[in-house]
PDB file of N, CA and C in Angstrom:
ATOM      1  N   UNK A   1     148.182  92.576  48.485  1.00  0.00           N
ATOM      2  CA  UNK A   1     146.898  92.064  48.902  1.00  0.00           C
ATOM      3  C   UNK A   1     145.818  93.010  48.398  1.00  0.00           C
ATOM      4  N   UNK A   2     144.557  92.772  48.114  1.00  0.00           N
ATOM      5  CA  UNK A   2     143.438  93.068  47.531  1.00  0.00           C
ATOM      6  C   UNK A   2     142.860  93.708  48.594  1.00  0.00           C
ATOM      7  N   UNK A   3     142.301  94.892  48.536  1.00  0.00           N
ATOM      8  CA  UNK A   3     141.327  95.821  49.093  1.00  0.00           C
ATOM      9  C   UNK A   3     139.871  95.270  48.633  1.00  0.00           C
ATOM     10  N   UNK A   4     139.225  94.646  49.214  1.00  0.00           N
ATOM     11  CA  UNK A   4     138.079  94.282  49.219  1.00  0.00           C
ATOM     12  C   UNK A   4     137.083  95.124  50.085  1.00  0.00           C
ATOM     13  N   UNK A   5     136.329  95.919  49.261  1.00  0.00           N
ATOM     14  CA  UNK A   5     134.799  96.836  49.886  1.00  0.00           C
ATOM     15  C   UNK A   5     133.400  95.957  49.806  1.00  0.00           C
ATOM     16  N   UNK A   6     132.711  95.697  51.208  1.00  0.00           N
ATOM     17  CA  UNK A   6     131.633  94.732  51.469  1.00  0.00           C
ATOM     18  C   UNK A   6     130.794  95.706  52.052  1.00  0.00           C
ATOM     19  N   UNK A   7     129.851  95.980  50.987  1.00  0.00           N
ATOM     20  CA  UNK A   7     128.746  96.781  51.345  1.00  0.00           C
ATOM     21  C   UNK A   7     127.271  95.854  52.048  1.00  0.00           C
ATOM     22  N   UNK A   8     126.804  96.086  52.856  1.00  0.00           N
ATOM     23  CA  UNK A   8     126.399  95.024  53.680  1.00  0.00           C
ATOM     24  C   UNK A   8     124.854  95.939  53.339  1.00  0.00           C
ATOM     25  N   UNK A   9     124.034  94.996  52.614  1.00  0.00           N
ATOM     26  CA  UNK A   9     122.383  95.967  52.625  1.00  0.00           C
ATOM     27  C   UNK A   9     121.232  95.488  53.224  1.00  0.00           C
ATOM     28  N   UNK A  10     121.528  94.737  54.840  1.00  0.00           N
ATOM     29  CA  UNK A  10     120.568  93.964  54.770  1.00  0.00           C
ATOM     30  C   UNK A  10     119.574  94.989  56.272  1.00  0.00           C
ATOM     31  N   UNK A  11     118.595  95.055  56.038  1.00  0.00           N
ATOM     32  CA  UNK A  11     117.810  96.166  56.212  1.00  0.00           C
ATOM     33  C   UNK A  11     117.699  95.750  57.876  1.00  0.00           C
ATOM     34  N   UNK A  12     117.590  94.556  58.315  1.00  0.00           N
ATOM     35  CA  UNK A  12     117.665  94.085  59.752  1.00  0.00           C
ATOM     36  C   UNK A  12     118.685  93.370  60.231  1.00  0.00           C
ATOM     37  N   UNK A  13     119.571  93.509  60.375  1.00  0.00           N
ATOM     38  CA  UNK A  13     121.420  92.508  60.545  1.00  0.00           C
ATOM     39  C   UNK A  13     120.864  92.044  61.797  1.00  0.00           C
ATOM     40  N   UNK A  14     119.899  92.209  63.006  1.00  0.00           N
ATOM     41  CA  UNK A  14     119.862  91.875  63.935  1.00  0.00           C
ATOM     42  C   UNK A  14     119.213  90.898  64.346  1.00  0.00           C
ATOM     43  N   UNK A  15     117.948  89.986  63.604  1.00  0.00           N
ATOM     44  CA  UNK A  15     117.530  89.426  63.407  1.00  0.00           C
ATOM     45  C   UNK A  15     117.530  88.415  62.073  1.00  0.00           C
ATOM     46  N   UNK A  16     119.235  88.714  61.107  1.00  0.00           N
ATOM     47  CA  UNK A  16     119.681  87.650  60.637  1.00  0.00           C
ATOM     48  C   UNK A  16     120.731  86.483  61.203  1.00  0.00           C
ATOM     49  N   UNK A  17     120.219  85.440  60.626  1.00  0.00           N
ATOM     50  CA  UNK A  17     121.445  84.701  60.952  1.00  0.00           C
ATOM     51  C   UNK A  17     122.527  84.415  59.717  1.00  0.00           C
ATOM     52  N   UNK A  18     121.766  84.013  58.695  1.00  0.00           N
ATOM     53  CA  UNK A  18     123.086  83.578  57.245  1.00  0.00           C
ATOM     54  C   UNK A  18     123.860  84.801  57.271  1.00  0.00           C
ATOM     55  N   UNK A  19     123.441  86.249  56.918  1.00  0.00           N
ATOM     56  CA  UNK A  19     124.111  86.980  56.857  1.00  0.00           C
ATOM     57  C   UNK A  19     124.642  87.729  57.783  1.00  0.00           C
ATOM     58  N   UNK A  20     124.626  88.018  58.657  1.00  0.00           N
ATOM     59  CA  UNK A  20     124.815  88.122  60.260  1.00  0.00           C
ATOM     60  C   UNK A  20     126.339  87.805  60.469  1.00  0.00           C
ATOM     61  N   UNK A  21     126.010  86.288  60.526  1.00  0.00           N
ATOM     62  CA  UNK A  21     127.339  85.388  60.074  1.00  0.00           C
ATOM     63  C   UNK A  21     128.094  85.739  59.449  1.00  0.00           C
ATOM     64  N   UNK A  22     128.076  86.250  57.884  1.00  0.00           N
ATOM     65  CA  UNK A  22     128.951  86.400  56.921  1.00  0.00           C
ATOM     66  C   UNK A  22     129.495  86.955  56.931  1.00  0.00           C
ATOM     67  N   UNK A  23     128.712  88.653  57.742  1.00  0.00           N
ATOM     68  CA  UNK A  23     129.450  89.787  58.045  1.00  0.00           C
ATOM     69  C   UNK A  23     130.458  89.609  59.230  1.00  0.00           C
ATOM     70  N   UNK A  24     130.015  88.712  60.155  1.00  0.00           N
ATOM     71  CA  UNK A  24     130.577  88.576  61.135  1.00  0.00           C
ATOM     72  C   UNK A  24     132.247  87.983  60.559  1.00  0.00           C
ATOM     73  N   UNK A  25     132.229  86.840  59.817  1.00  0.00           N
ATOM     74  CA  UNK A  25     133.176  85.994  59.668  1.00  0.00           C
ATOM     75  C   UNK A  25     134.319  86.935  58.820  1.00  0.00           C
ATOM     76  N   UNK A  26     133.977  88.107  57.734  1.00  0.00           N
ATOM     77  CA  UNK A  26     134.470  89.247  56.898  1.00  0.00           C
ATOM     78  C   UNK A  26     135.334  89.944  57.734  1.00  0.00           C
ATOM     79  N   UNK A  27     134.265  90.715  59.055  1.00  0.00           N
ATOM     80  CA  UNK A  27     134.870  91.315  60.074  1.00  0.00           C
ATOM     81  C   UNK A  27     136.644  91.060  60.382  1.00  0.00           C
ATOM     82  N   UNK A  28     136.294  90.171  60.744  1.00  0.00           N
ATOM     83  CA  UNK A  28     137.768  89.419  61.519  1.00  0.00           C
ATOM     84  C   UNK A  28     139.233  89.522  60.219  1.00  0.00           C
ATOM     85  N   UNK A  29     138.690  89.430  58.596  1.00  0.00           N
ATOM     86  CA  UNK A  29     140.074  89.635  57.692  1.00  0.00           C
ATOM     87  C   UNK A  29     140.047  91.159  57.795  1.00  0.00           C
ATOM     88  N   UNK A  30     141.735  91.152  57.456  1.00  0.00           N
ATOM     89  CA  UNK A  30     142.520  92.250  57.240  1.00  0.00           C
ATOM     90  C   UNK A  30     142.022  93.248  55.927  1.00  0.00           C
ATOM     91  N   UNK A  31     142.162  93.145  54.921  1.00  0.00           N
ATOM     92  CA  UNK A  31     141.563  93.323  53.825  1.00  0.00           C
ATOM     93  C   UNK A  31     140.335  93.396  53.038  1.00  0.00           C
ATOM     94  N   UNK A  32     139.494  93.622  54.444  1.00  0.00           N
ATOM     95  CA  UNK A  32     138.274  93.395  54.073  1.00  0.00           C
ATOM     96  C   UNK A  32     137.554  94.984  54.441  1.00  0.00           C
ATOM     97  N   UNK A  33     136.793  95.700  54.209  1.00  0.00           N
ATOM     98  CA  UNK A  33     135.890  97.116  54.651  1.00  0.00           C
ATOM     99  C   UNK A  33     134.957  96.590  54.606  1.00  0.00           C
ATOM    100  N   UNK A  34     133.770  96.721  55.667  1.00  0.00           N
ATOM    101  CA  UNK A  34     132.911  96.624  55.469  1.00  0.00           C
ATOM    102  C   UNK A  34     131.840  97.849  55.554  1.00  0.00           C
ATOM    103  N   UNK A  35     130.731  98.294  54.822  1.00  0.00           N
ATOM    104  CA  UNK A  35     129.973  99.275  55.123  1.00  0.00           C
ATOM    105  C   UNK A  35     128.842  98.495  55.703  1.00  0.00           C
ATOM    106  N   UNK A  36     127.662  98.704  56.917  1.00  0.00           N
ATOM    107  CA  UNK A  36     126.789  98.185  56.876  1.00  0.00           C
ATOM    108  C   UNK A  36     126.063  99.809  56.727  1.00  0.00           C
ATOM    109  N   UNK A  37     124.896  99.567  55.380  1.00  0.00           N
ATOM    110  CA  UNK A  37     124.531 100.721  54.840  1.00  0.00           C
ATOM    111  C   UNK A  37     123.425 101.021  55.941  1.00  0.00           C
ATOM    112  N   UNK A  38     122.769  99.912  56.619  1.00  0.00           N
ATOM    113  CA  UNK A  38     121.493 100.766  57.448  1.00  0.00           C
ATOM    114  C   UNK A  38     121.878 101.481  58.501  1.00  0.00           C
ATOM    115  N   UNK A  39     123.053 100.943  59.006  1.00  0.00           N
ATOM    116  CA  UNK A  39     124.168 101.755  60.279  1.00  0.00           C
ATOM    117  C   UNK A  39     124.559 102.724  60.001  1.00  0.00           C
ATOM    118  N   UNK A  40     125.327 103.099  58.730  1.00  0.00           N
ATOM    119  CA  UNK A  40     125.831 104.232  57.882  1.00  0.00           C
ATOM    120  C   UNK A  40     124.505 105.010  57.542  1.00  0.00           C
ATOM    121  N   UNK A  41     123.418 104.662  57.110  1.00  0.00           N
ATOM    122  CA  UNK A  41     122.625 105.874  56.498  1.00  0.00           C
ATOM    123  C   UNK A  41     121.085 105.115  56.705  1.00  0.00           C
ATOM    124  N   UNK A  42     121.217 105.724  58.166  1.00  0.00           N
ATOM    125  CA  UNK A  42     119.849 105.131  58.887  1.00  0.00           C
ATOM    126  C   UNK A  42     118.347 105.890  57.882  1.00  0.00           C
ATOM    127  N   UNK A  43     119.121 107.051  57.723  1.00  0.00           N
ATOM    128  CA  UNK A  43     117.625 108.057  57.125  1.00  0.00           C
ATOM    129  C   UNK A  43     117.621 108.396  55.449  1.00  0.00           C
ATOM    130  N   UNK A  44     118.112 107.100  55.187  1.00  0.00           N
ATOM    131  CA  UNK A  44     118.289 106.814  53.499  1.00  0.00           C
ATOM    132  C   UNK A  44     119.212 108.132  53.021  1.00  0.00           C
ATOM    133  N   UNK A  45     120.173 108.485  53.552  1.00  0.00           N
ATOM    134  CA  UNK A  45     120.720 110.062  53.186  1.00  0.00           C
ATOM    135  C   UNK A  45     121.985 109.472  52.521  1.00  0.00           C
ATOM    136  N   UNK A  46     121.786 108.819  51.337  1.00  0.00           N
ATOM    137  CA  UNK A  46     123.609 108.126  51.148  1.00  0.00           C
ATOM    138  C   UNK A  46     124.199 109.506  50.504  1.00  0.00           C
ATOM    139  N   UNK A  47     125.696 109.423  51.467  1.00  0.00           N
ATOM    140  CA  UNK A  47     126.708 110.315  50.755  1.00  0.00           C
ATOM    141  C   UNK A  47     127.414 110.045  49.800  1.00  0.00           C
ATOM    142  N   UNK A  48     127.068 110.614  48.417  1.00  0.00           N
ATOM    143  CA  UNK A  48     127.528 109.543  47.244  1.00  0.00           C
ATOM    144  C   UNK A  48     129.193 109.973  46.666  1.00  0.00           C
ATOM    145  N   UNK A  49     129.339 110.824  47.107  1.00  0.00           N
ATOM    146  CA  UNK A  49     130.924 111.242  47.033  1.00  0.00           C
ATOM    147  C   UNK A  49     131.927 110.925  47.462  1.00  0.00           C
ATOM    148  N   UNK A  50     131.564 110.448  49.241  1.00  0.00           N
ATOM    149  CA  UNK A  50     132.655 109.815  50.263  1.00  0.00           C
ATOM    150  C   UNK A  50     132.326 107.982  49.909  1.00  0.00           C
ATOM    151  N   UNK A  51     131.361 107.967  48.869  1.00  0.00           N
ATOM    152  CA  UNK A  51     131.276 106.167  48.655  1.00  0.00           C
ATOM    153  C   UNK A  51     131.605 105.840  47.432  1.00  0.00           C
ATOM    154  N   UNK A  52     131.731 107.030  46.690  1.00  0.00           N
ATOM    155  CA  UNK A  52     132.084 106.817  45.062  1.00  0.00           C
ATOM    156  C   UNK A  52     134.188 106.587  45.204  1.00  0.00           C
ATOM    157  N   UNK A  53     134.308 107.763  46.458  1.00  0.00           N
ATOM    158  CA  UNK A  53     135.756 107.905  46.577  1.00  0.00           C
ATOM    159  C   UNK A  53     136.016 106.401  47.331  1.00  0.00           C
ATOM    160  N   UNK A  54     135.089 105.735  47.988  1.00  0.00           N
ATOM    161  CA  UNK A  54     135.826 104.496  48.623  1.00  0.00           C
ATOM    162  C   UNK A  54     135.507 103.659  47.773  1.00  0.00           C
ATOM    163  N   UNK A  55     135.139 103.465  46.804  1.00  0.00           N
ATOM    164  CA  UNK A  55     134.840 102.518  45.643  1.00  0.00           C
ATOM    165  C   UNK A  55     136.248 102.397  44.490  1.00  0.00           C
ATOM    166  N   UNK A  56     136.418 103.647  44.666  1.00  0.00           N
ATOM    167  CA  UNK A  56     137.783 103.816  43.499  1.00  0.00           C
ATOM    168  C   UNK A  56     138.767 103.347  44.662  1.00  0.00           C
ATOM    169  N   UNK A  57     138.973 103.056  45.309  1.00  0.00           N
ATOM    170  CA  UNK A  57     140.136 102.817  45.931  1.00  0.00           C
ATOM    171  C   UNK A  57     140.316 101.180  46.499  1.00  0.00           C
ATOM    172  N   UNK A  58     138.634 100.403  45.781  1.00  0.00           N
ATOM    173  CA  UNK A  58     138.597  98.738  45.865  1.00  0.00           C
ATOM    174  C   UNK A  58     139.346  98.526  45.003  1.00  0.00           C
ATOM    175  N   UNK A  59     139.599  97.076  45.031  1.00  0.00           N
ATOM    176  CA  UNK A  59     140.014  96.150  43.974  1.00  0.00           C
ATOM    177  C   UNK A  59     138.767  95.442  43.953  1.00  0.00           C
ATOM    178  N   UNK A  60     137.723  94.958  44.562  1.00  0.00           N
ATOM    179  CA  UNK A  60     136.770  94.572  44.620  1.00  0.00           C
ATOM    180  C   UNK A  60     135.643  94.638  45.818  1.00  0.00           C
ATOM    181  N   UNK A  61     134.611  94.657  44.573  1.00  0.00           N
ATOM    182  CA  UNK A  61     133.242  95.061  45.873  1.00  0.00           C
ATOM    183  C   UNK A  61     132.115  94.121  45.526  1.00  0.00           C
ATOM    184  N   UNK A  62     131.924  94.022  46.914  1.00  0.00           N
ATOM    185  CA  UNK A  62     130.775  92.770  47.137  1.00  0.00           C
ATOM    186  C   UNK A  62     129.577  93.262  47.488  1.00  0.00           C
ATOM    187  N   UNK A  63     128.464  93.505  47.348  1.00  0.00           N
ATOM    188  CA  UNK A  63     127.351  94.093  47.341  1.00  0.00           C
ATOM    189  C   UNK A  63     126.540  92.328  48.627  1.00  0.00           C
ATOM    190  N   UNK A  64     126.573  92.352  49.495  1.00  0.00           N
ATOM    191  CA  UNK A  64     126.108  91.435  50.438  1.00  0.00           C
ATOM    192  C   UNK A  64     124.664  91.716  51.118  1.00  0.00           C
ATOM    193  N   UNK A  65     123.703  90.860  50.645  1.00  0.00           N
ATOM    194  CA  UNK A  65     122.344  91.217  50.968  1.00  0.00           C
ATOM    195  C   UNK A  65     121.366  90.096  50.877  1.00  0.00           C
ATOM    196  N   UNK A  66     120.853  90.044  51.971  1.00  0.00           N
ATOM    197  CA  UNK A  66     119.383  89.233  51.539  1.00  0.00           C
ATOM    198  C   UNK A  66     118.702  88.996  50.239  1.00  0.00           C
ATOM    199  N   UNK A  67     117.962  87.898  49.478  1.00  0.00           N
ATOM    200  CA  UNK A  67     117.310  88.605  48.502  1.00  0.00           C
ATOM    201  C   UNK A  67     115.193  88.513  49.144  1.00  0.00           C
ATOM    202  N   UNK A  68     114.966  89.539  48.802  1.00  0.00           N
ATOM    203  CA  UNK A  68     113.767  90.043  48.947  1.00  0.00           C
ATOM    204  C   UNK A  68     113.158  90.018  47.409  1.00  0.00           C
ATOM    205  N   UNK A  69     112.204  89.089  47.409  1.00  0.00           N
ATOM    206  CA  UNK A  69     111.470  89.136  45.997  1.00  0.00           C
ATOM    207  C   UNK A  69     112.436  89.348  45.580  1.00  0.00           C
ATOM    208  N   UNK A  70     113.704  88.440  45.025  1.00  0.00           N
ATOM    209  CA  UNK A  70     114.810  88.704  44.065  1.00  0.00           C
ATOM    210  C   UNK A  70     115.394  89.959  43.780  1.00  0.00           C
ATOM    211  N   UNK A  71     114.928  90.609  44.614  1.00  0.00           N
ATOM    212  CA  UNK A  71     115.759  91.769  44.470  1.00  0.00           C
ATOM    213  C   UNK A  71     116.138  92.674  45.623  1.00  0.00           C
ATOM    214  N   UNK A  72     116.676  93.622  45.786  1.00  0.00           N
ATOM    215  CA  UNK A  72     117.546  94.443  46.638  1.00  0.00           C
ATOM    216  C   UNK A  72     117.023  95.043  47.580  1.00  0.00           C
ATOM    217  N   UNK A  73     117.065  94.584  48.729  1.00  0.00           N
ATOM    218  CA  UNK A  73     116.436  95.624  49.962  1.00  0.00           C
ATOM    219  C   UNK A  73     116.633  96.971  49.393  1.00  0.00           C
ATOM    220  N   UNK A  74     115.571  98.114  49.981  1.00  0.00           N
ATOM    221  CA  UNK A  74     115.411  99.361  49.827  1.00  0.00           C
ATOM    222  C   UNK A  74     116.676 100.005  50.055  1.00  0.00           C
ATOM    223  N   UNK A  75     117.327 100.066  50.921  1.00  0.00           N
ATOM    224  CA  UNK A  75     118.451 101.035  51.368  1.00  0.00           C
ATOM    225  C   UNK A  75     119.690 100.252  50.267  1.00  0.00           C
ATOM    226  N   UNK A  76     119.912  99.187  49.969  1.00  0.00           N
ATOM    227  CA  UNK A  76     120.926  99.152  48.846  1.00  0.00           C
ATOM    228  C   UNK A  76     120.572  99.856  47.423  1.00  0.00           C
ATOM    229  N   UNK A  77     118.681  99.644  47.441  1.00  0.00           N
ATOM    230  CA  UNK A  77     118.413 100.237  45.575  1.00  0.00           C
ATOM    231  C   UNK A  77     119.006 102.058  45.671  1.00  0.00           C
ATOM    232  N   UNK A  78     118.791 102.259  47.271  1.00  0.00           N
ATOM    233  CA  UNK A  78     118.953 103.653  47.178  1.00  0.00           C
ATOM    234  C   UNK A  78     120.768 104.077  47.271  1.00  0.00           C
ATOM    235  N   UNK A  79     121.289 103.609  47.748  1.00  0.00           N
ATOM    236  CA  UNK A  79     122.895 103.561  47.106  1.00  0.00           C
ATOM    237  C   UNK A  79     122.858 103.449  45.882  1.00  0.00           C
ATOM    238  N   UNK A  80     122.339 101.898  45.053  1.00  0.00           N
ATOM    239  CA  UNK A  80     122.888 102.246  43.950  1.00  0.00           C
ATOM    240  C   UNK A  80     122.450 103.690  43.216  1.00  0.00           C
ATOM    241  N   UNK A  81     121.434 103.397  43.515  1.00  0.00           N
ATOM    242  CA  UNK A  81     120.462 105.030  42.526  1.00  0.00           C
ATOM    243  C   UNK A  81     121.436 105.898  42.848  1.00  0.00           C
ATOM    244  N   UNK A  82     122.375 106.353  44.262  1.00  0.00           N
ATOM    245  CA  UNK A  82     122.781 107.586  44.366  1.00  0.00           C
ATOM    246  C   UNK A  82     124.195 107.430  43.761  1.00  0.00           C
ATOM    247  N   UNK A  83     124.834 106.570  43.853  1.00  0.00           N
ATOM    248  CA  UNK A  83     125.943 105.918  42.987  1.00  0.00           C
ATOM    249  C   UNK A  83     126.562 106.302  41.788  1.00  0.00           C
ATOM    250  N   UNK A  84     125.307 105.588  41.320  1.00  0.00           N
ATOM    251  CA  UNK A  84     125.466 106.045  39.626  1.00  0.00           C
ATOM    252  C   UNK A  84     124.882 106.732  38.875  1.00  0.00           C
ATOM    253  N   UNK A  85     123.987 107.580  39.714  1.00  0.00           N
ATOM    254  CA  UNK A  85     123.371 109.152  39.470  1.00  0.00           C
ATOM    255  C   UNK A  85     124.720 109.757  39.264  1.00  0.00           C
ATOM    256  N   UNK A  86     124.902 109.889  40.447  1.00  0.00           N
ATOM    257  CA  UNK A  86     125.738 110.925  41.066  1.00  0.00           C
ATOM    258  C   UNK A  86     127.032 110.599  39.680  1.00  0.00           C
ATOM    259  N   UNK A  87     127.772 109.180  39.833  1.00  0.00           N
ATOM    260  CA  UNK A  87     128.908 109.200  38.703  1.00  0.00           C
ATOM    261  C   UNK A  87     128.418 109.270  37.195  1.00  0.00           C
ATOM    262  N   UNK A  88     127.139 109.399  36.604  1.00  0.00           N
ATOM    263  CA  UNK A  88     127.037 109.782  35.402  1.00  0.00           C
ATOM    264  C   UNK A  88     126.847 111.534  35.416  1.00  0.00           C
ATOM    265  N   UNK A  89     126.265 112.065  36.024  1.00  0.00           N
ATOM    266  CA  UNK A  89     126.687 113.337  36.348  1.00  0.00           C
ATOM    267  C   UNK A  89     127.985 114.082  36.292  1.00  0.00           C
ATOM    268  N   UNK A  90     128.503 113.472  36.721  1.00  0.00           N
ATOM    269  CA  UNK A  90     130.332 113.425  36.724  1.00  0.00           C
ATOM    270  C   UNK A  90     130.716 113.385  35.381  1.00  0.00           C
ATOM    271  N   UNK A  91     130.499 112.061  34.675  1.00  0.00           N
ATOM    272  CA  UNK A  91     131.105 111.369  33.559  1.00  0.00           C
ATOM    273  C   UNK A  91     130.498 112.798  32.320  1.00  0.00           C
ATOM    274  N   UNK A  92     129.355 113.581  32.307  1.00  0.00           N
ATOM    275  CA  UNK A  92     128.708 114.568  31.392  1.00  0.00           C
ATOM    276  C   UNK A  92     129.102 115.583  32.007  1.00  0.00           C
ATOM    277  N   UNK A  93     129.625 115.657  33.117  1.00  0.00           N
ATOM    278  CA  UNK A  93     129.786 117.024  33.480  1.00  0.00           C
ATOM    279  C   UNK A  93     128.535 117.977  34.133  1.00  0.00           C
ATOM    280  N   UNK A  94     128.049 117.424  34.855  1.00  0.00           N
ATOM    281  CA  UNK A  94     126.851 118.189  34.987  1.00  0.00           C
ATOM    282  C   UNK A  94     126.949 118.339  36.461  1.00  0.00           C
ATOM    283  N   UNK A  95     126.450 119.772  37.019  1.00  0.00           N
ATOM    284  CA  UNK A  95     126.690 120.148  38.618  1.00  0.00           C
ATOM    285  C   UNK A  95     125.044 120.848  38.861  1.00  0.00           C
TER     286      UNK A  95
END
């Protein structure tokens, strides 16, 4: 079975309903992780090492979010930014 990582970026889960739901319905499978990033990193502080290490260990990741002006609530742009900062750093070698 597939390790599925569901990074959840939606900046108010408490006052959604579509996605609310989705997370809710995810919850309940076996194979499913979910991160909800505003719960995890209320003060935009993403730890990009303990999320780079749970990323290598998906088979697949779902990036689950509202869209806002077509694009990415704040606290997901700031994962990705720390993401793939952080793994091109890595990939050159740079500390």
């Amino acid at each position: 079975m597939k390790k599925i990582i569901v990074l959840s970026g939606h900046p108010n889960m408490e006052n959604s309903t579509a996605n609310k739901t989705v997370v809710e319905v995810l919850e309940k499978e076996h194979n499913v992780a979910i991160t909800k990033l505003m719960g995890e990193y209320p003060n935009y502080e993403i730890d990009a090492e303990k999320e780079i290490n749970n990323l290598l260990e998906a088979d697949v990741i779902v990036l689950q979010f509202p869209f806002h002006w077509y694009g990415v609530p704040a606290i997901l742009k700031m994962w990705i930014d720390s993401i793939t900062t952080r793994w091109f750093m890595v990939q050159i070698k740079v500390t």
